[in-house]
Every structure is written in C-alpha cells, then in structure tokens.
Protein backbone atom coordinates (compact mmCIF):
# COMPACT_ATOMS: atom_id res chain seq x y z
CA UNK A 1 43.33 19.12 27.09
CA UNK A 2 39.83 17.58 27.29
CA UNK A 3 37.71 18.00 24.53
CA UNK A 4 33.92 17.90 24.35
CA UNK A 5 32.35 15.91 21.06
CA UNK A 6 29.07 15.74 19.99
CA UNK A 7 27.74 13.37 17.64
CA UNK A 8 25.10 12.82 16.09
CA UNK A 9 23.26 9.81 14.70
CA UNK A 10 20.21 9.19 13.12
CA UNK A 11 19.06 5.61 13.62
CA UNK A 12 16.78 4.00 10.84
CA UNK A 13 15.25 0.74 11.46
CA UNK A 14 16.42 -1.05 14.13
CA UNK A 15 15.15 -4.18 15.49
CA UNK A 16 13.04 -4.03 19.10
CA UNK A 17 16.13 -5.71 20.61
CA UNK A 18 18.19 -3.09 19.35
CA UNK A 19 15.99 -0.54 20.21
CA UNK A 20 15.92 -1.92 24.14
CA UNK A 21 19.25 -1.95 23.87
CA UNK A 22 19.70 1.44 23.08
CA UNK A 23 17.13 2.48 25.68
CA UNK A 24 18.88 0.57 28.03
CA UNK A 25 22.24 2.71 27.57
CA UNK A 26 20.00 6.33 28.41
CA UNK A 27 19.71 7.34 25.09
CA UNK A 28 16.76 9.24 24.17
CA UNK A 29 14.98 9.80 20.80
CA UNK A 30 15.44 6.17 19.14
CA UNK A 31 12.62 5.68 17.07
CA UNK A 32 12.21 3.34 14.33
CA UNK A 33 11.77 3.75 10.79
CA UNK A 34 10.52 0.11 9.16
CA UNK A 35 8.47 -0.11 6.72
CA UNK A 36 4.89 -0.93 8.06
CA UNK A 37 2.55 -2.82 6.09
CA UNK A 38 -1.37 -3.22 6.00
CA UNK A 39 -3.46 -5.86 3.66
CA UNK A 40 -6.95 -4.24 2.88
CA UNK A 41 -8.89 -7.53 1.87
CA UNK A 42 -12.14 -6.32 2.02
CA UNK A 43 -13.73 -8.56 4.82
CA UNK A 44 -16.46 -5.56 5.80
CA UNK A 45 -17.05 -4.88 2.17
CA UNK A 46 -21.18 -3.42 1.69
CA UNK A 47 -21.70 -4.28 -1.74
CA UNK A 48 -22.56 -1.22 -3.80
CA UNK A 49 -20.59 0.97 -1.95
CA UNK A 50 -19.18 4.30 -2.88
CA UNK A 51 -16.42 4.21 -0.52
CA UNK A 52 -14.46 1.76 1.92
CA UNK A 53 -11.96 2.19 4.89
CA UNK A 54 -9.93 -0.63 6.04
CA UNK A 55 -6.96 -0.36 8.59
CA UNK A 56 -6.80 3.52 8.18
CA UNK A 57 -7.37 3.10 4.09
CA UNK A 58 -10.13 4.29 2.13
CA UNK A 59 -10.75 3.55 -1.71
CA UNK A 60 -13.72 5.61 -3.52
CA UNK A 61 -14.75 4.91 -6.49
CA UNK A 62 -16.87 7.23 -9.25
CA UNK A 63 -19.09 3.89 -9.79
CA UNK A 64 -20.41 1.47 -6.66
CA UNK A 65 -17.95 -1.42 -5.08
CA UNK A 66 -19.44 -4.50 -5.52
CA UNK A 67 -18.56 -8.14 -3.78
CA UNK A 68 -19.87 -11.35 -3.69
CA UNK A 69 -18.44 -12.02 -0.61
CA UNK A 70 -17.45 -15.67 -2.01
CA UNK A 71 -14.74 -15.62 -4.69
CA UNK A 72 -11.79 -13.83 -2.57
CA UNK A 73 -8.29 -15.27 -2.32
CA UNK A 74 -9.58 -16.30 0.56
CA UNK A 75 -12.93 -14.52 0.37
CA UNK A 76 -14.09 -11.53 0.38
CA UNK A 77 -13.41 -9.55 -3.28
CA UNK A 78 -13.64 -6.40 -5.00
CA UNK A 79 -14.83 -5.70 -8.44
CA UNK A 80 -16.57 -2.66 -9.90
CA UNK A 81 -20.31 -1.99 -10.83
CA UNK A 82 -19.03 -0.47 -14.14
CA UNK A 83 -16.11 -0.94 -16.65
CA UNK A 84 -15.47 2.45 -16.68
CA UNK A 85 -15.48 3.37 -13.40
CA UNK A 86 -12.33 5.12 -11.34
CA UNK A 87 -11.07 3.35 -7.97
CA UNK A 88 -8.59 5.52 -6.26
CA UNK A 89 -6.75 4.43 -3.07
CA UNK A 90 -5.60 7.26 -0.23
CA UNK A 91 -4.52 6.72 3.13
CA UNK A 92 -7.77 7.90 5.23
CA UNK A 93 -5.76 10.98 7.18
CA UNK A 94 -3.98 11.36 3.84
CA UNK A 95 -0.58 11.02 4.46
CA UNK A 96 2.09 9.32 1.92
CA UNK A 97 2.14 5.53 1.70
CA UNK A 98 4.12 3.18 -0.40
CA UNK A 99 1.29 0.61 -2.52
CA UNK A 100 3.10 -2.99 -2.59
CA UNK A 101 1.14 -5.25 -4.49
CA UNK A 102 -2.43 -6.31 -5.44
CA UNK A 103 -4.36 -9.72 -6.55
CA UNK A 104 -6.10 -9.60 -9.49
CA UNK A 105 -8.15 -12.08 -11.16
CA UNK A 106 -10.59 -12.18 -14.20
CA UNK A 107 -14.18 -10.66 -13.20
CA UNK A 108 -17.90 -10.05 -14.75
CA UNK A 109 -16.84 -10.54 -18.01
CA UNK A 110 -20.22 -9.71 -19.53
CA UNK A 111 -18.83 -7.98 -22.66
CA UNK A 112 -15.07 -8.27 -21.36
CA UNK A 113 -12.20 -8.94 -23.74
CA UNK A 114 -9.31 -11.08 -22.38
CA UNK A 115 -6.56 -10.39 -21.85
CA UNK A 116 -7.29 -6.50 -20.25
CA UNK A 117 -4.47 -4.22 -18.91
CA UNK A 118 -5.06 -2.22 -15.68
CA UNK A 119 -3.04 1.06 -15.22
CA UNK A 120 -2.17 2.22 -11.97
CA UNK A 121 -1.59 5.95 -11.59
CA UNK A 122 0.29 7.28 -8.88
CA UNK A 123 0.08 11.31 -7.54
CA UNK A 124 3.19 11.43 -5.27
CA UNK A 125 3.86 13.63 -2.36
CA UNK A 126 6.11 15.99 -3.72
CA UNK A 127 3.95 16.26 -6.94
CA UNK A 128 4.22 14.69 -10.53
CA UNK A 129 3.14 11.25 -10.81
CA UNK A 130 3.92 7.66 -11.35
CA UNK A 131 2.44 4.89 -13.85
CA UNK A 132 2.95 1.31 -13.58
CA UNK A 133 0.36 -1.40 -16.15
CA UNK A 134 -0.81 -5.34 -15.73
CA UNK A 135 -2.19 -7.63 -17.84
CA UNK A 136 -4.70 -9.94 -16.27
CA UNK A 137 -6.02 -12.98 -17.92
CA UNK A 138 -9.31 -13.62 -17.51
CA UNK A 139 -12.49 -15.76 -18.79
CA UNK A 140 -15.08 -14.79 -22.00
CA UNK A 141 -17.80 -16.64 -20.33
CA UNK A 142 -20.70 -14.82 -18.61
CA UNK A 143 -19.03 -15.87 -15.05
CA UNK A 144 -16.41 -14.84 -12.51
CA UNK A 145 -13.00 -16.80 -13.38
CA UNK A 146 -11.38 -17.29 -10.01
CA UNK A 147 -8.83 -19.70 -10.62
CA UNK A 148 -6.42 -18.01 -11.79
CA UNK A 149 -5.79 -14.89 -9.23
CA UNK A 150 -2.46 -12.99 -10.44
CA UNK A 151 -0.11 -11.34 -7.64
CA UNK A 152 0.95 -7.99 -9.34
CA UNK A 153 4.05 -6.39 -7.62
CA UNK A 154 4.73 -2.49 -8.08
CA UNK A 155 8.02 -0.91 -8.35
CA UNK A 156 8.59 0.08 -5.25
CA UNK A 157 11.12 2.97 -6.41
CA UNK A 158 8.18 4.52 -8.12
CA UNK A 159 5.08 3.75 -5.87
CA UNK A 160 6.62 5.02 -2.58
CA UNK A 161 5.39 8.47 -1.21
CA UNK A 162 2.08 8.65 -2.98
CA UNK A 163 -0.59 10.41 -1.95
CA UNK A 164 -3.10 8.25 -3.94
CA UNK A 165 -3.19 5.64 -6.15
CA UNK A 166 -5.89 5.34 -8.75
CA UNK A 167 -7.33 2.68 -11.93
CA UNK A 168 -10.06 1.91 -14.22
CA UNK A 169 -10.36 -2.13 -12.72
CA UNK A 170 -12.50 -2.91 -16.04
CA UNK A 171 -13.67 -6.35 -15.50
CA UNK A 172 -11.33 -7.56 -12.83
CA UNK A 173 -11.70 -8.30 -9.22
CA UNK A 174 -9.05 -7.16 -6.64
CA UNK A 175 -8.14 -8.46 -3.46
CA UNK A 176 -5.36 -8.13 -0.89
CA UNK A 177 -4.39 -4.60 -1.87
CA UNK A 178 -0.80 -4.54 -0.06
CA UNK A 179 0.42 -1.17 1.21
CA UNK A 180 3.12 0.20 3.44
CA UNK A 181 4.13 3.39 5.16
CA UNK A 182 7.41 4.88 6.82
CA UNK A 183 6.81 5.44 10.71
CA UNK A 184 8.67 8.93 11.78
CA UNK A 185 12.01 9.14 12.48
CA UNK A 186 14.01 11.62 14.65
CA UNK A 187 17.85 12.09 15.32
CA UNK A 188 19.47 10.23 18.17
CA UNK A 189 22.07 12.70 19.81
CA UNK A 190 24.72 10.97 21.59
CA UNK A 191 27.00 12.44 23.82
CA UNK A 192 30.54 11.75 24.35
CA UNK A 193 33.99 12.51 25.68
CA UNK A 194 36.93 12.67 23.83
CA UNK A 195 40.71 13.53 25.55
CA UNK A 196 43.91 14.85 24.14
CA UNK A 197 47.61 14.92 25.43
C-alpha cells in the first residue's frame, strides 16, 4: 500500500549556500532567519538635535543631541546637552529589535562625578520590561576624556524583542550603538512519498 506523508519543516538560519541548495531541489518558502545587525555611529549627526535616524533607527531625546564630530571611536560621537536628559532608542517603523552593545566613554564632565552608572531600560514586545546598568569611568577635568572608550555588552536573553530602549547618558558620550533584528521566517513544506508492503 502506498502511503502519502507530509512533512513539515521550518528552516531557521541557513547559510546562502544552503539556501541555493534548497532552491535548487524546488522547494518553496525557505527563508532565513539570522540575526541582522546595524551599527548607528552617528556619521550625519546635526548637533543639537532632537531626534536622529540611522539605518532605519531613530533615538529622541527630551534634551538636544550634541557632537563634536571629532572624539568618536572613530569619529563622530554622541553625548547629551543635559545630565538629565532621556535618550530612547526605537526601530523607526517600530518593530522589535534585539540592542547588542554600545561604546561609552567619559564626556562634559563639567560638574560630573566619576565613576557614573548608566541604566538601560528595556519595554519589550510582549510587555513588561528589562534593566541592564554600566559603570563608565570617566575624567573630573573640564574636558572630554576619550581615551578610555568602554565596549558595554547587553544580555542578549533580556534585550531581545524590545520595542525601545531608553537612558539618562549623564555625562557620557556614546558611539557605535550595536543592534540586531530577526528577519521573518515561514514554514518549508516538503513533500514526500513513503511505501509499505
């Protein structure tokens, strides 16, 4: 007796070769699911800026963005107009991203105590929300320290699937804000034969 089987498979981040490979064989619907991942390092940077979209990511701030357009790792940087200010990161069509990692470095320190912590705040997709803190070293002279620009990493358990990320930057400059996102991924059905005696 011949037997019909279906199966199904769902195929999650194959390589292109793979992919061809697939394609090759007729099968329809492969599409892969890598994580893809953007630096926003603030090269078009207006100083005194309320906003700024890079590579389909906008920050806003409740202050003004400022840069000197000189001190990046490499150049340009971020820093805030005030201490207090809020940054907050979103993808610009607002969809869920994953936020990677971020360069920080000691800033304006007019009035700044070193060391400072920097909380990141996380609203995820599904609602609730995620925390994650670094301490940056930094400089109690009236100048921009530079040399000594920190490469924070975030859980990535935590900070995937947010819907925005926000902090108080203080007297810090940023740079190289690393973020990712999942492309969409849809079932491969394959169909076979199968024969019994």
């Amino acid at each position: 007796m011949r037997t019909k089987i279906l199966f199904a498979l769902l195929v999650v981040g194959l390589s292109g070769a793979a992919q061809a490979e697939l394609q090759d064989a007729n099968l329809d619907g492969v599409m892969n699911q890598a994580d893809s991942v953007v630096t926003i390092g603030f090269e078009e940077l207006v100083s005194e800026s309320t906003s700024y979209t890079e590579d389909g990511y906008l920050i806003t701030t409740t202050g003004a963005l400022r840069t000197t357009g000189q001190r990046g790792n490499p150049p340009p940087e971020v820093y805030a107009a005030s201490s207090s200010q809020t940054n907050t990161l979103s993808a610009a069509d607002e969809a869920p991203f994953s936020l990677r990692s971020i360069q920080l470095a000691g800033g304006p320190s007019v009035g700044g105590i070193w060391p400072q912590t920097i909380t990141f705040t996380g609203l995820l997709s599904g609602g609730g929300s995620v925390t994650q803190s670094f301490v940056v070293t930094g400089s109690n002279e009236n100048s921009i320290d530079i040399s000594n620009w920190q490469t924070f990493v975030f859980d990535y358990a935590d900070f995937q699937n947010v819907v925005s990320v926000s902090w108080q930057p203080q007297f810090t400059l940023a740079d190289n804000i690393t973020v990712g996102f999942l492309t969409k991924a849809r079932p491969v059905v394959i169909f076979g034969d199968s024969f019994e005696d």
